[in-house]
C-alpha atoms as a PDB file:
ATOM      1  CA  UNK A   1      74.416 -36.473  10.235  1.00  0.00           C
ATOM      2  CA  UNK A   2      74.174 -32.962  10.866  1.00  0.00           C
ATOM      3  CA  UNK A   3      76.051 -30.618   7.828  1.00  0.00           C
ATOM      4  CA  UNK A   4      77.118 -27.012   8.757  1.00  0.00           C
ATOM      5  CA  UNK A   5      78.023 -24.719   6.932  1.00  0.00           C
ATOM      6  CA  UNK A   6      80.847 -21.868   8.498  1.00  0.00           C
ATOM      7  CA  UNK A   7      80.312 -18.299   7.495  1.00  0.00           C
ATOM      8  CA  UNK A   8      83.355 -16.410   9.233  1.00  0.00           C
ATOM      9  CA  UNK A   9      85.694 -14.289   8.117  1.00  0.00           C
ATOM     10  CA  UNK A  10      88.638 -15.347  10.257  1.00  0.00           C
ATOM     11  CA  UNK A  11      90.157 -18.104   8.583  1.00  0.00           C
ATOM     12  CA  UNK A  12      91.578 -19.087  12.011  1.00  0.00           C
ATOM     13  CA  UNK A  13      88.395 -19.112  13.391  1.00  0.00           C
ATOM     14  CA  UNK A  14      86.773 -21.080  10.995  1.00  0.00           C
ATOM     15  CA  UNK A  15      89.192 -24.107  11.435  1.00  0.00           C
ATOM     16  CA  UNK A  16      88.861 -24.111  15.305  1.00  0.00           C
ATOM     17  CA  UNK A  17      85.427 -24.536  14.979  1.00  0.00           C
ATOM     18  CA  UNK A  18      86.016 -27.123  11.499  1.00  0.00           C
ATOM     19  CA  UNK A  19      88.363 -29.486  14.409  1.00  0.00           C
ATOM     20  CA  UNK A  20      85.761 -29.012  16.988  1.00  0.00           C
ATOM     21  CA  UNK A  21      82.374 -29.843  14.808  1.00  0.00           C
ATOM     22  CA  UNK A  22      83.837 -32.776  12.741  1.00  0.00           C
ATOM     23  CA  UNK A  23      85.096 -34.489  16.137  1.00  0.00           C
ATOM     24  CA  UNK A  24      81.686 -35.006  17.066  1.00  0.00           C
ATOM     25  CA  UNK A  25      79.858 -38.051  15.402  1.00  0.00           C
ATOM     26  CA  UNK A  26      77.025 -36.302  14.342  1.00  0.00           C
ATOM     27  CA  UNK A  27      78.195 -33.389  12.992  1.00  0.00           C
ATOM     28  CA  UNK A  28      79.932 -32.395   9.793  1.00  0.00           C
ATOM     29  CA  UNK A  29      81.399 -28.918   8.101  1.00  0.00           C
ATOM     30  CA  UNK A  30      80.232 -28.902   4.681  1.00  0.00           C
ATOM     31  CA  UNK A  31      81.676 -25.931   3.736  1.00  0.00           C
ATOM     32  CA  UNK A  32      83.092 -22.217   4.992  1.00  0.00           C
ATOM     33  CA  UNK A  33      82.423 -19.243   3.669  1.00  0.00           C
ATOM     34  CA  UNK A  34      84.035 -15.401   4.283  1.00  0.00           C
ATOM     35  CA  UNK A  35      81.793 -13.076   3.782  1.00  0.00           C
ATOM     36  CA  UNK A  36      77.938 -12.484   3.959  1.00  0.00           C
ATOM     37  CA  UNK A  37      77.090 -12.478   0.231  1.00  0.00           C
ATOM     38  CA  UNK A  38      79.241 -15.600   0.091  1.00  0.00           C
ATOM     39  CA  UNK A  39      77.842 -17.142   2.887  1.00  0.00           C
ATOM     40  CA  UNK A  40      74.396 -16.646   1.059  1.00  0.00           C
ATOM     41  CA  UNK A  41      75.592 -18.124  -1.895  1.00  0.00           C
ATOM     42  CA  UNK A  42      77.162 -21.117  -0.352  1.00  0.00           C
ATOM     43  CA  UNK A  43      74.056 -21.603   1.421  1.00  0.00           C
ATOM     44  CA  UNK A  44      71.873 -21.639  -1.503  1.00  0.00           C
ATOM     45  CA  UNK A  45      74.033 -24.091  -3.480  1.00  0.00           C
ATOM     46  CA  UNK A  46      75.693 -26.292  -0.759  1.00  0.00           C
ATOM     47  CA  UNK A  47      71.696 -26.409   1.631  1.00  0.00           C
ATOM     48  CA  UNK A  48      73.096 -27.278   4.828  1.00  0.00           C
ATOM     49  CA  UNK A  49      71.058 -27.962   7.729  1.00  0.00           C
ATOM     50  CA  UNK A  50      72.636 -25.334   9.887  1.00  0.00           C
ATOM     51  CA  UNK A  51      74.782 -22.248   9.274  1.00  0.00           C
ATOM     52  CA  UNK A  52      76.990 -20.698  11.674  1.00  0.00           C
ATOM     53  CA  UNK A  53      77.027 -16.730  10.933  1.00  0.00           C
ATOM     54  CA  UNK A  54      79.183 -14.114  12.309  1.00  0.00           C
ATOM     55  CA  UNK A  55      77.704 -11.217  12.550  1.00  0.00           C
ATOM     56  CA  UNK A  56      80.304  -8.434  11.326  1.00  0.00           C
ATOM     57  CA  UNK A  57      81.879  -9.203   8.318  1.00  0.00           C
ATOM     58  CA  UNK A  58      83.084  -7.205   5.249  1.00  0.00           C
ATOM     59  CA  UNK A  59      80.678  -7.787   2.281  1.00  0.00           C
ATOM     60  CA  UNK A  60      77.397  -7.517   4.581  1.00  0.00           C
ATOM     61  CA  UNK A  61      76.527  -8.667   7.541  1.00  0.00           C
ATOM     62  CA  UNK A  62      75.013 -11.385   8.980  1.00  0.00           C
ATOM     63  CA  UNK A  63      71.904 -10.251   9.619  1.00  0.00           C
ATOM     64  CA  UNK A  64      71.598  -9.142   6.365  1.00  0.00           C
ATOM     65  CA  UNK A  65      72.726 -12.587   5.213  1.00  0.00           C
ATOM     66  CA  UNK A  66      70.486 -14.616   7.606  1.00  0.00           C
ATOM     67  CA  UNK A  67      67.253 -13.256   6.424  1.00  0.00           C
ATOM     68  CA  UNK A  68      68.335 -13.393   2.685  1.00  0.00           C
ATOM     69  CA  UNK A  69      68.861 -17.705   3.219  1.00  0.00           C
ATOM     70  CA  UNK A  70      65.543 -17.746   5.108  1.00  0.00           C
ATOM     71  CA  UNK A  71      63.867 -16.356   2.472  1.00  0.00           C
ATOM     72  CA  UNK A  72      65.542 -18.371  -0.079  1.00  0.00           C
ATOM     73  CA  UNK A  73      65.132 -21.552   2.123  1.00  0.00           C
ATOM     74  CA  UNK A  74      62.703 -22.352   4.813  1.00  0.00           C
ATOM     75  CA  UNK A  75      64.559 -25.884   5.802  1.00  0.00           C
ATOM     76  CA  UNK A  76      67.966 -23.844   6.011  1.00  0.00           C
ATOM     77  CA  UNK A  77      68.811 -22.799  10.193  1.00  0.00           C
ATOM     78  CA  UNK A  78      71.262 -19.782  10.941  1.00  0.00           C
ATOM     79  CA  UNK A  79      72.820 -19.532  13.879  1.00  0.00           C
ATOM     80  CA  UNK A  80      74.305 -16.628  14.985  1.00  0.00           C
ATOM     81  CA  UNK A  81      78.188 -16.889  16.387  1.00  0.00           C
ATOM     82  CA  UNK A  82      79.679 -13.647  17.176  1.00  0.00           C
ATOM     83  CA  UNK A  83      81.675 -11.894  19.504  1.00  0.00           C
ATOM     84  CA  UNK A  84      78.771  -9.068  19.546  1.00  0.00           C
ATOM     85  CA  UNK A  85      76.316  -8.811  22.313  1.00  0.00           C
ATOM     86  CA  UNK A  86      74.699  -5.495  21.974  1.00  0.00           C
ATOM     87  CA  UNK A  87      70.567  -5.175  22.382  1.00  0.00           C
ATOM     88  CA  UNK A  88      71.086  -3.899  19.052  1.00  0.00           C
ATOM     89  CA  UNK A  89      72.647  -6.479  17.594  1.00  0.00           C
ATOM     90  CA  UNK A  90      70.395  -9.544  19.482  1.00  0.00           C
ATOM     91  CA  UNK A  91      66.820  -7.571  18.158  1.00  0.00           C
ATOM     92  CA  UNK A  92      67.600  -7.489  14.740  1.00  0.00           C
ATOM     93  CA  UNK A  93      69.341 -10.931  14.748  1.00  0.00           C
ATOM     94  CA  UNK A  94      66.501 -12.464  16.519  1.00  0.00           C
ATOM     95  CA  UNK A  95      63.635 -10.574  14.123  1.00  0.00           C
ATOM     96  CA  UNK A  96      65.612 -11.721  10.769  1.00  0.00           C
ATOM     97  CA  UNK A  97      64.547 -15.570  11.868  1.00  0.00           C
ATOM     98  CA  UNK A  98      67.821 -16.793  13.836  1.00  0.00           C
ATOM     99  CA  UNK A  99      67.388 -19.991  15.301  1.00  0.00           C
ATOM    100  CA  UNK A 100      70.053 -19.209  18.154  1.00  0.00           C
ATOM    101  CA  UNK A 101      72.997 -16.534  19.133  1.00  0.00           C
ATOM    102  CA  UNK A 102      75.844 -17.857  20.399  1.00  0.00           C
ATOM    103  CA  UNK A 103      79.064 -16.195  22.123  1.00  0.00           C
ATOM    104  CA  UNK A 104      82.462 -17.516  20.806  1.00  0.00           C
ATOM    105  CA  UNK A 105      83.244 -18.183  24.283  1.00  0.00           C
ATOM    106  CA  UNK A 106      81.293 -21.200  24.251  1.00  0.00           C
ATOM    107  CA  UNK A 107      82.432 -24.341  24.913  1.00  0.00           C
ATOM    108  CA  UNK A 108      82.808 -27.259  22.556  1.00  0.00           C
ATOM    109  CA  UNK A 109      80.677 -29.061  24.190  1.00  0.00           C
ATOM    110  CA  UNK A 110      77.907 -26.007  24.166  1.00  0.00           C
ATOM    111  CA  UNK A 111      78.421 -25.328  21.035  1.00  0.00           C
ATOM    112  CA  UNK A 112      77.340 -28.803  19.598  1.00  0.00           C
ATOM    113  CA  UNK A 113      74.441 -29.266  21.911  1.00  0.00           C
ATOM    114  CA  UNK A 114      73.247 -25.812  20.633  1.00  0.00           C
ATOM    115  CA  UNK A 115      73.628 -27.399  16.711  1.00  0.00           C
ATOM    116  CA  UNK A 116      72.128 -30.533  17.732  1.00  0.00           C
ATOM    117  CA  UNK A 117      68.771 -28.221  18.959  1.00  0.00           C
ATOM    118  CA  UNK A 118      68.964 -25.893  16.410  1.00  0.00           C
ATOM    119  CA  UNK A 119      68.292 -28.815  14.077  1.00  0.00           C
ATOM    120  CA  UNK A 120      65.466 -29.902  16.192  1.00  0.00           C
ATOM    121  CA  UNK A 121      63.538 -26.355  15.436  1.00  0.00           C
ATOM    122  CA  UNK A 122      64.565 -25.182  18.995  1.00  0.00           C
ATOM    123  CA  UNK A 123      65.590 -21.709  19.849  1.00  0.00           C
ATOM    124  CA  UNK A 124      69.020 -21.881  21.471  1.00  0.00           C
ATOM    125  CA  UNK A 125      70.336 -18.435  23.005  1.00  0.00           C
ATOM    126  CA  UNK A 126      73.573 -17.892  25.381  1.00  0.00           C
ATOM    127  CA  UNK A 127      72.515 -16.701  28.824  1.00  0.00           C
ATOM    128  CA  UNK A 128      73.323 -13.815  28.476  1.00  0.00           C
ATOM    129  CA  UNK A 129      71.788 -12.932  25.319  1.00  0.00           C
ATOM    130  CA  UNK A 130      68.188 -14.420  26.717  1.00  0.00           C
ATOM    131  CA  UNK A 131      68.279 -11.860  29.791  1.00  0.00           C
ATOM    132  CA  UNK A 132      69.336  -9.580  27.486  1.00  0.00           C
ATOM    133  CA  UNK A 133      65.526 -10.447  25.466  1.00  0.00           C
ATOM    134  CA  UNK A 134      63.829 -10.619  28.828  1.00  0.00           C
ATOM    135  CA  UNK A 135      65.003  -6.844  29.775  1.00  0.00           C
ATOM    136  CA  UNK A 136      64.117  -5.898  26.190  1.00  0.00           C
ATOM    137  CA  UNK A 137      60.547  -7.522  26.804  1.00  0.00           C
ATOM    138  CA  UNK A 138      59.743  -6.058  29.962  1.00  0.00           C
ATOM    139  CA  UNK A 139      61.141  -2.186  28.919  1.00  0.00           C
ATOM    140  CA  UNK A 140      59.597  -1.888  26.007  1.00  0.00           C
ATOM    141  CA  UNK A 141      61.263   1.079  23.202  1.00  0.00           C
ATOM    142  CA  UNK A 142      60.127   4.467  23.583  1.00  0.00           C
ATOM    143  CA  UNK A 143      57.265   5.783  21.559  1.00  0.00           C
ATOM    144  CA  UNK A 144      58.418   7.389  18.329  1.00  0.00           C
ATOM    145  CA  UNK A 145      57.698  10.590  17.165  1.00  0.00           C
ATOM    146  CA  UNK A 146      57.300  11.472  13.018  1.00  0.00           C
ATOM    147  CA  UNK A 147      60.352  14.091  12.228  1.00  0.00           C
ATOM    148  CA  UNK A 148      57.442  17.298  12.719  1.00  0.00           C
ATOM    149  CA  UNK A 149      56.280  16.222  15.577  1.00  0.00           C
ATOM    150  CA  UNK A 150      59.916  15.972  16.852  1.00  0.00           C
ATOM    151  CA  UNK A 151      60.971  19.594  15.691  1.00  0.00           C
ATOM    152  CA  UNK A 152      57.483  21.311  17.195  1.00  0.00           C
ATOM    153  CA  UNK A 153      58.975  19.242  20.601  1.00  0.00           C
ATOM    154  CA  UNK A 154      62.009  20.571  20.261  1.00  0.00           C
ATOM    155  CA  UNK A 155      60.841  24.584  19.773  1.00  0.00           C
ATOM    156  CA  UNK A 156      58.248  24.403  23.194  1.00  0.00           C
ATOM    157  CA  UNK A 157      61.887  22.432  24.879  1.00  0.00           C
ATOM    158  CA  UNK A 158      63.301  26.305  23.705  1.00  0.00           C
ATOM    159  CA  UNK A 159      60.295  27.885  25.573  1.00  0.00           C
ATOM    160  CA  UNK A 160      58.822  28.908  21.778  1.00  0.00           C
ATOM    161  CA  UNK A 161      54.776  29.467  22.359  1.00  0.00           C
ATOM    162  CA  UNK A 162      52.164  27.557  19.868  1.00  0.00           C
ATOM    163  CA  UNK A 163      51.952  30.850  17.725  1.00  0.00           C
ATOM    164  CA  UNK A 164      55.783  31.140  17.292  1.00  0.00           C
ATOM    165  CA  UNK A 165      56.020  28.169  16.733  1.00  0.00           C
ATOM    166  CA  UNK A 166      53.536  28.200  13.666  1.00  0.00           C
ATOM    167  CA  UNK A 167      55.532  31.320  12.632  1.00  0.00           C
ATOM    168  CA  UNK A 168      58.840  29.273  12.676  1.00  0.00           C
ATOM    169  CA  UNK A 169      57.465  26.735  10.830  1.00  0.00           C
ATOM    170  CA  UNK A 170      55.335  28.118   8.264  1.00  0.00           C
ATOM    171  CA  UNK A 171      52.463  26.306   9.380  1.00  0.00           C
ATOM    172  CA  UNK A 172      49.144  27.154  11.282  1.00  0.00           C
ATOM    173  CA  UNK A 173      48.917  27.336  15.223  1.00  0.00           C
ATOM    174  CA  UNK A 174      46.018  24.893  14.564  1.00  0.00           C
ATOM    175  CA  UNK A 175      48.229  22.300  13.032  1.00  0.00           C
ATOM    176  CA  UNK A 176      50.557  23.284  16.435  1.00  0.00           C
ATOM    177  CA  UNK A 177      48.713  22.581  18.748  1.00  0.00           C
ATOM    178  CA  UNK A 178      47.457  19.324  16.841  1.00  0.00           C
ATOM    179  CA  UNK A 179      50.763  17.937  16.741  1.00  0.00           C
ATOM    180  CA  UNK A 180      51.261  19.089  19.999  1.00  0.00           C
ATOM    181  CA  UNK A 181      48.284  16.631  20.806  1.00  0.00           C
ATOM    182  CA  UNK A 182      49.558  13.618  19.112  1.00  0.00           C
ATOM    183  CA  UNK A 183      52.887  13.618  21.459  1.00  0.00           C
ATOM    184  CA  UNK A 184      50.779  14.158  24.786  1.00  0.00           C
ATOM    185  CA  UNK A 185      49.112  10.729  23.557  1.00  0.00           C
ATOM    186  CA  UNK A 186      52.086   9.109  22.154  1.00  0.00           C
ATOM    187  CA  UNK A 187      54.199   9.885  25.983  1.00  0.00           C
ATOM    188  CA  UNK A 188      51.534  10.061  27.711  1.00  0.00           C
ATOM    189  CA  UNK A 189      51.625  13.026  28.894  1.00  0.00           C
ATOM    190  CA  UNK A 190      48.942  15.807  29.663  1.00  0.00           C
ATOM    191  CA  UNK A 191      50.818  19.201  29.551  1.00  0.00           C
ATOM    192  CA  UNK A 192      53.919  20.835  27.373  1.00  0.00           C
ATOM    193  CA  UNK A 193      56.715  20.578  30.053  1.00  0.00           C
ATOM    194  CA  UNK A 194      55.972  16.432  30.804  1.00  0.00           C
ATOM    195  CA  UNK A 195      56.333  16.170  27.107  1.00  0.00           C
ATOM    196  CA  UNK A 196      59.739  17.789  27.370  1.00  0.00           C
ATOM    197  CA  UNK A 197      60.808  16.136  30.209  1.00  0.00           C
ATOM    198  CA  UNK A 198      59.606  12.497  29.067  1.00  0.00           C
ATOM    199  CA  UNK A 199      61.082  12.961  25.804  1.00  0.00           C
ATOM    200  CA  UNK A 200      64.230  13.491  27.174  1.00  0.00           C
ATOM    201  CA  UNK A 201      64.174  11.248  29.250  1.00  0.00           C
ATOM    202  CA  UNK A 202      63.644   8.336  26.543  1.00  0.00           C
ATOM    203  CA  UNK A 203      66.186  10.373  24.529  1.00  0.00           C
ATOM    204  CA  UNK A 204      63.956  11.576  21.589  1.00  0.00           C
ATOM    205  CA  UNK A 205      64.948  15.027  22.255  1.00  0.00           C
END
């Protein structure tokens, strides 16, 4: 028998997916919880084999809650089950240990096979959500710049020369021009205006 534990803070929600788990012979709800602190709790005290987390909730989220269980418990498996399907929101998911991330517009039938592999150790992700990982994967995040190296940027963008720019920021046109260096490398870039114009165009500027 497989025991879940619900961590949701729509009551309403919580018992549609309650009817649809316990109908299946294999699965069991152990427990719900409404927040992310109480999820965490209930997690700790109740050990489930697999939690189903929402990811917005008041009293932290579940990311935040996921990777506080999995580093409490290494036998514990959070699912994500959210409405959300941001890259934002799939990254850090994924990264705090999830074992899946599910839509709420799964089926019943999806949503127990995805239990039934999450307590096998498998990875279970919505389509959507993998091609979402896949487009992540193959356009990787822009380079970032350190917070000086972003304001020198922004002075050449206002046509500022390496000595003004020293002037403007109280520091040597030495130390300029060598932060001026570590963004060519960093965008890959060989001259002042492609650094301008690629830092814009990965929105850094």
């Amino acid at each position: 028998m497989i025991r879940i534990l619900l961590v949701d803070d729509h009551p309403v929600v919580r018992m549609g997916l309650r009817g649809m788990l316990d109908a299946e012979p294999d699965l069991t709800v152990i427990g719900e919880a409404s927040s992310g602190v109480e999820g965490v709790a209930s997690a700790l005290s109740l050990r489930p084999d697999i939690v189903l987390m929402d990811l917005r909730m008041p009293g932290g989220d579940g990311v935040e809650a996921t990777a506080e269980i999995l580093a409490a418990s290494s036998e514990i498996r959070v699912m994500i089950l959210t409405t959300y399907e941001s890259d934002r929101d799939i990254l850090r998911a994924i990264e705090a240990g999830a074992s899946g991330y599910l839509l709420k517009d799964a089926t019943p039938t999806e949503l127990a096979d995805a239990v039934r592999a999450a307590s096998r150790g498998e990875t279970v992700l919505a389509p959507s959500v993998a091609s979402t990982l896949v487009r992540q994967v193959r356009s990787p995040a822009p380079p970032a710049l350190s917070a000086r190296e972003t304001e020198v940027l922004k002075l050449v963008a206002a046509g500022l020369t390496n000595a003004e720019i020293g002037k403007r920021l109280f520091i040597s046109e030495a130390t300029v021009k060598t932060h001026l260096l570590r963004v060519f490398n960093k965008l890959d870039v060989t001259d002042r205006t492609a650094a301008v114009t690629t830092a814009m165009r990965h929105g850094l500027l």
